[in-house]
Protein backbone atom coordinates (compact mmCIF):
# COMPACT_ATOMS: atom_id res chain seq x y z
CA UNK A 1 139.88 131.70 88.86
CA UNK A 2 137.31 129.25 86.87
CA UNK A 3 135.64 128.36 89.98
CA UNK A 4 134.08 132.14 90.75
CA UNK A 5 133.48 132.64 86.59
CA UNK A 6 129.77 132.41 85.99
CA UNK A 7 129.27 130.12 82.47
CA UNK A 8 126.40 129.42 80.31
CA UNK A 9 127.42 125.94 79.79
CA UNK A 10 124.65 124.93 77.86
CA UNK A 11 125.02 127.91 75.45
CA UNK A 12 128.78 126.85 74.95
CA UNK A 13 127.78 123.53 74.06
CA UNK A 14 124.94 124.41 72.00
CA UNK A 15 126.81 127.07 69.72
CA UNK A 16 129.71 124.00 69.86
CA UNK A 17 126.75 121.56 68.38
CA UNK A 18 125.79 124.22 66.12
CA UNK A 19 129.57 124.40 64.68
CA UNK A 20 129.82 120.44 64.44
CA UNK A 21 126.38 119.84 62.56
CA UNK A 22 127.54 122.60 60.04
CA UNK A 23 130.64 120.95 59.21
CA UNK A 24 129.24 117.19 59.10
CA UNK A 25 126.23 118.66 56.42
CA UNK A 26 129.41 120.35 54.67
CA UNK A 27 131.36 117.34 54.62
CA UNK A 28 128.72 114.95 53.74
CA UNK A 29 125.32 116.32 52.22
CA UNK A 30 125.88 114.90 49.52
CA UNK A 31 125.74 111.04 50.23
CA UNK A 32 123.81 110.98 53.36
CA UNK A 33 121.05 113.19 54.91
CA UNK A 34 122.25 114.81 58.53
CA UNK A 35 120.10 118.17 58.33
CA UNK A 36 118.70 116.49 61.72
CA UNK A 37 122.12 117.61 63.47
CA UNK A 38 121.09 120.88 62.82
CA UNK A 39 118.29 120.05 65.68
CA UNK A 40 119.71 118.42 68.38
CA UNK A 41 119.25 119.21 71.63
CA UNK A 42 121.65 119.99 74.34
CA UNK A 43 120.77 119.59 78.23
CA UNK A 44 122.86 118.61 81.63
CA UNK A 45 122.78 115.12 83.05
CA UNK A 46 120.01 114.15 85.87
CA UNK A 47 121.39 114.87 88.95
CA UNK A 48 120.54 112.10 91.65
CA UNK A 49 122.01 113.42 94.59
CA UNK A 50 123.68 109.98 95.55
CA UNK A 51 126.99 108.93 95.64
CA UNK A 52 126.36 105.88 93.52
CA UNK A 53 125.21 108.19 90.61
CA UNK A 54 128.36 110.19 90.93
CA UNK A 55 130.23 108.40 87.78
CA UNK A 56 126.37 108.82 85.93
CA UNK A 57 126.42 112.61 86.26
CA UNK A 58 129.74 113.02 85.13
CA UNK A 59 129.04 111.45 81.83
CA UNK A 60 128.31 112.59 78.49
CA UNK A 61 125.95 111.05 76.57
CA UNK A 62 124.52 111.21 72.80
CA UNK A 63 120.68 110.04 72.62
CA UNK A 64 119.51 109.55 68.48
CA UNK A 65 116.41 108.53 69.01
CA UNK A 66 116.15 111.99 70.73
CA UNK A 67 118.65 113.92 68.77
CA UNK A 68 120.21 115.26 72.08
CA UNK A 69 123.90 115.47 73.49
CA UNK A 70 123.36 115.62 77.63
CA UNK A 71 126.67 116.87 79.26
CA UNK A 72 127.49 116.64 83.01
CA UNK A 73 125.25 119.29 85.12
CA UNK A 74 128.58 121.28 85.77
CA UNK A 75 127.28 124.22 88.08
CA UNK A 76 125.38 122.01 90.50
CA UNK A 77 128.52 119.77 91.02
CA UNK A 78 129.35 118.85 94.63
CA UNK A 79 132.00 118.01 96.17
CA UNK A 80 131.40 114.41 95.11
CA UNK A 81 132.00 115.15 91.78
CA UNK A 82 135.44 117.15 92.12
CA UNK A 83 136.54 114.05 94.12
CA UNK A 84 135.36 111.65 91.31
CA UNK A 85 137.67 113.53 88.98
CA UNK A 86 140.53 113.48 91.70
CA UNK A 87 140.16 109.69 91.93
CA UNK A 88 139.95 109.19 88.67
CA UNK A 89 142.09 111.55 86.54
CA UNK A 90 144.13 113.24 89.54
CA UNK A 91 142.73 116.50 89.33
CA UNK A 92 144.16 118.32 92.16
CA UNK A 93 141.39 121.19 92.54
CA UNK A 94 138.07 122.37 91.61
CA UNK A 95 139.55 124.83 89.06
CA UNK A 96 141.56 121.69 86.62
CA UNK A 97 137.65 119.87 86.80
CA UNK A 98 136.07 122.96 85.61
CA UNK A 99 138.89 123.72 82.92
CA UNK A 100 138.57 119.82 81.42
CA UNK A 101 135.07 120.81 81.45
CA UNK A 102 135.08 123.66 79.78
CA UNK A 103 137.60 122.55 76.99
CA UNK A 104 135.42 119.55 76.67
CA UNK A 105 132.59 121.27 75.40
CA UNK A 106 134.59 121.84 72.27
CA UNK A 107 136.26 118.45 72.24
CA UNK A 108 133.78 115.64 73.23
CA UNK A 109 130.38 116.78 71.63
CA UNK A 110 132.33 116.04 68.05
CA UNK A 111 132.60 112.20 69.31
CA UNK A 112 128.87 112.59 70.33
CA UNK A 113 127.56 113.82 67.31
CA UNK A 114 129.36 111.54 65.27
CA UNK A 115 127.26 108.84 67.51
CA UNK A 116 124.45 110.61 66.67
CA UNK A 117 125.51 110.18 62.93
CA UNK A 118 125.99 106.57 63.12
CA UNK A 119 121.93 106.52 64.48
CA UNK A 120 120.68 108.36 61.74
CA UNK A 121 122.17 106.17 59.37
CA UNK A 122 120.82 103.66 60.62
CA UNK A 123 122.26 100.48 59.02
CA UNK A 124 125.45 99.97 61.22
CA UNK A 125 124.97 96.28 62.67
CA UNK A 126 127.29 94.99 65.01
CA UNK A 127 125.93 91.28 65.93
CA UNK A 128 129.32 91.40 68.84
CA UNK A 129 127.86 91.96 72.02
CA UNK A 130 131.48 92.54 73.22
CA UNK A 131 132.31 94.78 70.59
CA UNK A 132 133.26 98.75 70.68
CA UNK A 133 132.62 99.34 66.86
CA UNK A 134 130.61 102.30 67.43
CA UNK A 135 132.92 103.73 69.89
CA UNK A 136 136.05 102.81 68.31
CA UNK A 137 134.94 104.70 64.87
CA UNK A 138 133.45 108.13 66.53
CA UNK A 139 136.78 108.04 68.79
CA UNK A 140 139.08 107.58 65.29
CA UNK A 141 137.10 110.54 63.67
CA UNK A 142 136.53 112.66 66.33
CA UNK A 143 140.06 115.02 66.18
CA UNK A 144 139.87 115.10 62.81
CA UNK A 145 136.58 116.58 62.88
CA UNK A 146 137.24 118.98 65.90
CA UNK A 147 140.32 120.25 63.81
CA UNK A 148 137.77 120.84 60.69
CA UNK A 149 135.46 122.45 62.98
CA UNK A 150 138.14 124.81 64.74
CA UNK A 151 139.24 125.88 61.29
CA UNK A 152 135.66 127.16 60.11
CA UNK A 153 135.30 128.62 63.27
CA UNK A 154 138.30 131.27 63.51
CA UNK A 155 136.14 134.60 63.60
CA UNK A 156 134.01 132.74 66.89
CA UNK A 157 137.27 131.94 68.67
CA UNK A 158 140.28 133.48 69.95
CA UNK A 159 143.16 132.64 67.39
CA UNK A 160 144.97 130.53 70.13
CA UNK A 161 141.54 128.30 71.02
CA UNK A 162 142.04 125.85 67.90
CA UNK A 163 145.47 125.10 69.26
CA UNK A 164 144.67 124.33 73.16
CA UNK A 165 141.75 122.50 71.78
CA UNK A 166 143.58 120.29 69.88
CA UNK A 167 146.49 120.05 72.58
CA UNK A 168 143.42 118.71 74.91
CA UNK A 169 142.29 115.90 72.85
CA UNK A 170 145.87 114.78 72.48
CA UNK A 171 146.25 115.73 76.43
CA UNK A 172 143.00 113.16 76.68
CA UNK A 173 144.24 110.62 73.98
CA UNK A 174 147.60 110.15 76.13
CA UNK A 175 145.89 109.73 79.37
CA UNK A 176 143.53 107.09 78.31
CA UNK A 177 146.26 105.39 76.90
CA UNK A 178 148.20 105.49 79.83
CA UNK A 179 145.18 104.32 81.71
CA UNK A 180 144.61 101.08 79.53
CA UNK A 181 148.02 100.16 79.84
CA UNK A 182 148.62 100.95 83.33
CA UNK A 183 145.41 100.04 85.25
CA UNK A 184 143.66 97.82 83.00
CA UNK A 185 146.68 95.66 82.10
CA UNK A 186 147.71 93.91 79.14
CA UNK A 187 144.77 91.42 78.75
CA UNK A 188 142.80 94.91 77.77
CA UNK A 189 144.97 95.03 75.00
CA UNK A 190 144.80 91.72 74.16
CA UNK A 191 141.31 91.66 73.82
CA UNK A 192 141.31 94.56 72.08
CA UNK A 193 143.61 93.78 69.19
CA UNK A 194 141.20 90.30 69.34
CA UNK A 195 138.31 91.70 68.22
């Protein structure tokens, strides 16, 4: 069972981050400087201890300015936390929260680094205050570069990884697409297609 399995989370993520900034110098060294990928920083989420933190901790988070990707705090959960993932994504025990976890530190830190791109360029402007352009362009790229990743990654990983990884994002894709179309209703959408 995941929940008696004793993980280095933060050396998962960090040889993850180390994958990801190898492929993005690979794929673009040659137009644009990102040898600062091959420095960030990985460390869990502040822990408050209070139930109105609980969605905080939970989150992932890229930082440019500090070059870091901070990922939920994962062995000091509570039982707060499981329940936030109950309520929210209908996880029915401890061990599904720890498994999205754990496949997440393959699939989300290639949306956060790809936010940490879009800082080190430094010349994306969006004057929208209501717009998700940042979001919406690391969320179109990320599978694409998780798959790139996974393939130059075959001798770290077991030969079946690349394919549950990629199942997950799709898995992920699927549910927030149900969500936005279920809970948050059509005038999501709307809005959406708007901007």
């Amino acid at each position: 069972a995941l929940e008696t399995i004793d993980l280095d989370w933060l050396s998962m993520l960090s040889q993850a981050v180390s994958g990801i900034a190898r492929a993005l110098e690979d794929l673009m060294s040659d137009w644009f400087d990102v040898s600062l990928l091959n420095h960030v920083v990985v460390q869990h989420a502040s822990m408050f201890g209070e139930d109105w933190a609980t969605p905080y901790e939970v989150c992932w988070q890229a930082d440019g300015t500090a070059n870091c990707i901070v990922m939920p705090d994962v062995p000091h959960f509570e039982t707060r936390h499981f329940s936030h993932f109950e309520q929210t994504l209908g996880h029915s025990c401890k061990g599904q929260t720890l498994l999205y976890q754990y496949l997440g530190t393959y699939v989300i830190p290639c949306h956060e680094m790809l936010h940490i791109v879009q800082h080190l360029h430094g010349g994306l402007k969006d004057s929208d205050p209501r717009s998700y352009a940042m979001e919406h362009d690391a969320s179109r790229l990320n599978y694409v570069l998780l798959w790139h990743v996974l393939q130059q990654a075959d001798s770290r990983l077991p030969v079946w990884s690349k394919w549950v990884l990629m199942l997950e994002g799709i898995n992920r894709s699927m549910i927030a697409s149900h969500r936005l179309n279920h809970e948050f209703g059509s005038a999501c959408c709307d809005a959406y297609r708007c901007w």
